[in-house]
N, C-alpha and C. Protein backbone atom coordinates (compact mmCIF):
# COMPACT_ATOMS: atom_id res chain seq x y z
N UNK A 1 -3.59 101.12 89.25
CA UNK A 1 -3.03 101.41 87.94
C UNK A 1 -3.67 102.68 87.36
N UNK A 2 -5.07 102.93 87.56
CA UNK A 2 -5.71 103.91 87.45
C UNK A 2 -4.88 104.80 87.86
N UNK A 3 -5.01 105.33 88.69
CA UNK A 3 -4.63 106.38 89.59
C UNK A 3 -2.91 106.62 89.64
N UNK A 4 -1.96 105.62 88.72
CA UNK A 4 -0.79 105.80 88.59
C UNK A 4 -1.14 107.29 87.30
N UNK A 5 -1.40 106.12 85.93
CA UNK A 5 -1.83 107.31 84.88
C UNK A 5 -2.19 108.37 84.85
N UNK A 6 -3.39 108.87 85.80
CA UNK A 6 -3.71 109.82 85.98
C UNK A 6 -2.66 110.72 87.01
N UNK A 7 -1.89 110.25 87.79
CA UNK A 7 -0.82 111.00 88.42
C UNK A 7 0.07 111.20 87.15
N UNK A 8 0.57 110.46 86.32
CA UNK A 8 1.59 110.61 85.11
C UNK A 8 0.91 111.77 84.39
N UNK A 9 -0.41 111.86 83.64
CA UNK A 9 -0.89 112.47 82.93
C UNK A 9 -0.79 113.75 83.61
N UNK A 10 -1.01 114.04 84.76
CA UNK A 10 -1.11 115.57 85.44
C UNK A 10 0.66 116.09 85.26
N UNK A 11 1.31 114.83 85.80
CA UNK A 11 2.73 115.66 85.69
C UNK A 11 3.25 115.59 84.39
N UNK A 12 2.99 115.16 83.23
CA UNK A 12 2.94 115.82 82.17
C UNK A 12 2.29 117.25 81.54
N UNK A 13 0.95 117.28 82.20
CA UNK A 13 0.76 118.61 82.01
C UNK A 13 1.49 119.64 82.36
N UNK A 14 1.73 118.70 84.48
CA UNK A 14 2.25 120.36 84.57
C UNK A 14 3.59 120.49 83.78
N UNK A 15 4.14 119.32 83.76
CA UNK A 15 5.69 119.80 82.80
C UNK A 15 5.44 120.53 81.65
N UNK A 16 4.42 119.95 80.63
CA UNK A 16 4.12 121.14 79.56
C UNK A 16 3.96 122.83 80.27
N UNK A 17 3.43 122.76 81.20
CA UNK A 17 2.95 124.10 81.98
C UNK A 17 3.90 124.86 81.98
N UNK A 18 4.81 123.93 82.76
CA UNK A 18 6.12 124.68 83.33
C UNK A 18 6.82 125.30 82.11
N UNK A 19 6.78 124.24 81.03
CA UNK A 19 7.44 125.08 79.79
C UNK A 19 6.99 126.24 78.92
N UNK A 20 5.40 126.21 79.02
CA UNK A 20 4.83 127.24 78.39
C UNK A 20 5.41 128.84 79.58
N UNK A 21 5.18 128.31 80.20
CA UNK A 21 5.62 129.27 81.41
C UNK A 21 7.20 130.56 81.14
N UNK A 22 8.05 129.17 80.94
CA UNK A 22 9.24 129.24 80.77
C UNK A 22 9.50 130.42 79.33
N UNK A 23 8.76 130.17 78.30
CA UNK A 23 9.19 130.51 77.08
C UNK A 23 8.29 132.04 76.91
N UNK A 24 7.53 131.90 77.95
CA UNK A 24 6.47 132.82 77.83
C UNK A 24 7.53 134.07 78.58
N UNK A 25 8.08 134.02 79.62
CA UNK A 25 8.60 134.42 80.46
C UNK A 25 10.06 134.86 79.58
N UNK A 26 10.46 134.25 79.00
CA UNK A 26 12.00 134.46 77.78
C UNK A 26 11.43 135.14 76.94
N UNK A 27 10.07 135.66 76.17
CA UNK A 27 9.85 136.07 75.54
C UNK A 27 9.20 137.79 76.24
N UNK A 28 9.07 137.88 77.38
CA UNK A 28 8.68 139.41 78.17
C UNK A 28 10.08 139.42 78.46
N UNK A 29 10.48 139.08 79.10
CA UNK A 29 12.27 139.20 79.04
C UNK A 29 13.05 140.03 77.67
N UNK A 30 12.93 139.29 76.82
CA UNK A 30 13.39 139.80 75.35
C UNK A 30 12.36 141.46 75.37
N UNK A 31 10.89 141.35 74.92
CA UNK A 31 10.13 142.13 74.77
C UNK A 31 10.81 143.82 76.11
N UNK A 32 10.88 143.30 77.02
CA UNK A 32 11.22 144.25 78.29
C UNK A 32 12.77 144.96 77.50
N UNK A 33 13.69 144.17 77.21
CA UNK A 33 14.97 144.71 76.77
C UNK A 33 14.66 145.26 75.62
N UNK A 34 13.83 144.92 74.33
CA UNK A 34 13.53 146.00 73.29
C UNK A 34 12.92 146.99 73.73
N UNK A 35 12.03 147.32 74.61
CA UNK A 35 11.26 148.10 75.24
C UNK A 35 12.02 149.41 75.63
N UNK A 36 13.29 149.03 76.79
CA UNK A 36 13.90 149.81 77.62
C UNK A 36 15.05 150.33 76.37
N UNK A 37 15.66 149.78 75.61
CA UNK A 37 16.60 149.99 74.23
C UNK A 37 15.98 151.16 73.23
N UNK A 38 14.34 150.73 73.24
CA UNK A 38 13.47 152.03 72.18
C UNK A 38 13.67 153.19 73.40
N UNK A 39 13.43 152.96 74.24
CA UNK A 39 12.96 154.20 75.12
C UNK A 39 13.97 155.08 75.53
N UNK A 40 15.50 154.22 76.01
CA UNK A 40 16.88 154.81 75.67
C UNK A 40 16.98 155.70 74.30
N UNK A 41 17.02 155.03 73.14
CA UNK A 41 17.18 155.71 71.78
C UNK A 41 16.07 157.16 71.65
N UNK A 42 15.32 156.75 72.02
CA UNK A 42 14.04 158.01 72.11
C UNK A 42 14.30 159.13 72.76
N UNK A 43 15.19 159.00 74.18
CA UNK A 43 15.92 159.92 74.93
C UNK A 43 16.66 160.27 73.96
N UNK A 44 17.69 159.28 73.39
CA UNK A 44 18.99 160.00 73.01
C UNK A 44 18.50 161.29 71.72
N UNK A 45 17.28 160.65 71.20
CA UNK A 45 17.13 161.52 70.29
C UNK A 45 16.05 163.15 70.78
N UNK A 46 15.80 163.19 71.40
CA UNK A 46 14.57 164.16 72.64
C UNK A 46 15.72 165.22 73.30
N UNK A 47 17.28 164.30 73.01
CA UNK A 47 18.23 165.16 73.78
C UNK A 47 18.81 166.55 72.64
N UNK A 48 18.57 165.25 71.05
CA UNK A 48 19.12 166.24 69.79
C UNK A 48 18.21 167.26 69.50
N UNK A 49 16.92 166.87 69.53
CA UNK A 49 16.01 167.82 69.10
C UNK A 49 15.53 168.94 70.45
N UNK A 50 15.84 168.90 71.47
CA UNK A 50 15.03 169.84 72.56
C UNK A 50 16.45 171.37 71.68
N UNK A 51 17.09 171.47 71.71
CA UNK A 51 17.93 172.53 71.44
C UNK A 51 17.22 172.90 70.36
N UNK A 52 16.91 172.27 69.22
CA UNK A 52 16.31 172.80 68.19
C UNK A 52 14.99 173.70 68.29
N UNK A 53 14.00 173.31 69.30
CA UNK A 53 13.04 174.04 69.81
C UNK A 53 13.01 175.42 70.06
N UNK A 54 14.40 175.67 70.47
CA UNK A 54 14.52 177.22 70.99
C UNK A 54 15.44 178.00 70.03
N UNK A 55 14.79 177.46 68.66
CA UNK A 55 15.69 178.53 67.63
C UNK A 55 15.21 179.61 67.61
N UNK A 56 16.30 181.00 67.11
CA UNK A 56 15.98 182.26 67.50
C UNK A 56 15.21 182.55 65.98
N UNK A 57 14.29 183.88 66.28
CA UNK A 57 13.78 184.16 64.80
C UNK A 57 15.01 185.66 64.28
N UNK A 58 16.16 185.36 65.12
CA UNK A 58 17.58 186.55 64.19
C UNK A 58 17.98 185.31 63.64
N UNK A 59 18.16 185.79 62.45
CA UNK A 59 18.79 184.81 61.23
C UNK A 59 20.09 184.56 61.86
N UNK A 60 21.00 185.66 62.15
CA UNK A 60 22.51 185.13 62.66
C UNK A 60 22.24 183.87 63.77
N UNK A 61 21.35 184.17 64.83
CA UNK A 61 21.67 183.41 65.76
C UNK A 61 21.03 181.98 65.47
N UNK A 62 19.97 181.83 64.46
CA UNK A 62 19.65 180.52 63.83
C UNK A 62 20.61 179.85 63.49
N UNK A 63 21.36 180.69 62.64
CA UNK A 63 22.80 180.32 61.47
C UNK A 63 23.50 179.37 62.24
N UNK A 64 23.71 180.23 63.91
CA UNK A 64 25.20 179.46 64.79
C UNK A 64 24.45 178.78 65.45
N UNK A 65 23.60 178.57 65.50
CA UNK A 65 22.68 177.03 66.32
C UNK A 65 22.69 175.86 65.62
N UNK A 66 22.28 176.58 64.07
CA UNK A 66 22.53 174.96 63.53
C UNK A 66 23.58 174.52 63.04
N UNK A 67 24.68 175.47 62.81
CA UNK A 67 25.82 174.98 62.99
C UNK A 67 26.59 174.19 64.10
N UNK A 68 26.31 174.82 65.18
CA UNK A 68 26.47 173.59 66.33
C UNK A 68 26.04 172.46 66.29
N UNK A 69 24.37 172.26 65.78
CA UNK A 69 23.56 171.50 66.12
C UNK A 69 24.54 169.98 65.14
N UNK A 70 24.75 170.99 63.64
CA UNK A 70 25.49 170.21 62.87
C UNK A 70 26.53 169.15 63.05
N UNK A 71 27.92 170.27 63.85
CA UNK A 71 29.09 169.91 64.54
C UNK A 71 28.66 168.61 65.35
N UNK A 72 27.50 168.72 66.13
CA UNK A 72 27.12 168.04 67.49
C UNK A 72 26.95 166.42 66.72
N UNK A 73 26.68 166.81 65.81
CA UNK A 73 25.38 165.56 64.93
C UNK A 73 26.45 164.73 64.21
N UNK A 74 27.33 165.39 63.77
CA UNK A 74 28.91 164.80 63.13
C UNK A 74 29.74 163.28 64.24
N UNK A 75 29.86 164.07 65.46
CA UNK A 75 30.39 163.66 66.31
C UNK A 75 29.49 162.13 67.35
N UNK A 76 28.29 162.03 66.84
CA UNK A 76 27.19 161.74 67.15
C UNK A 76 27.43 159.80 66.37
């Protein structure tokens, strides 16, 4: 009888185990998809700003950059 309980008591643990396991694992899951979603958005935005980097110091050609940049940002 001993040795039943103590077999019950272990496979209760491990069942708790298995669940901590489980939720732990749904929760890097979730964490991994916000992760890869920031790091997408971070591109998309690394894509708006790299053009901006190479503004000219002629006022005209500033003028029609950020007018594009504008147009681009509309459509965006």
């Amino acid at each position: 009888m001993d040795a039943n309980n103590r077999y019950e008591m272990l496979g209760q643990k491990l069942t708790d185990r298995q669940s901590e396991l489980d939720l732990t694992q749904r929760a890097i899951s979730q964490y991994s998809d916000e992760l890869c979603s920031l790091s997408s958005w971070l591109d998309d935005k690394e894509q708006i700003i790299l053009p901006l980097k190479s503004l000219s110091a002629n006022e005209q050609e500033a003028g029609e950059k950020l007018k594009e940049h504008q147009v681009w940002f509309l459509f965006c």
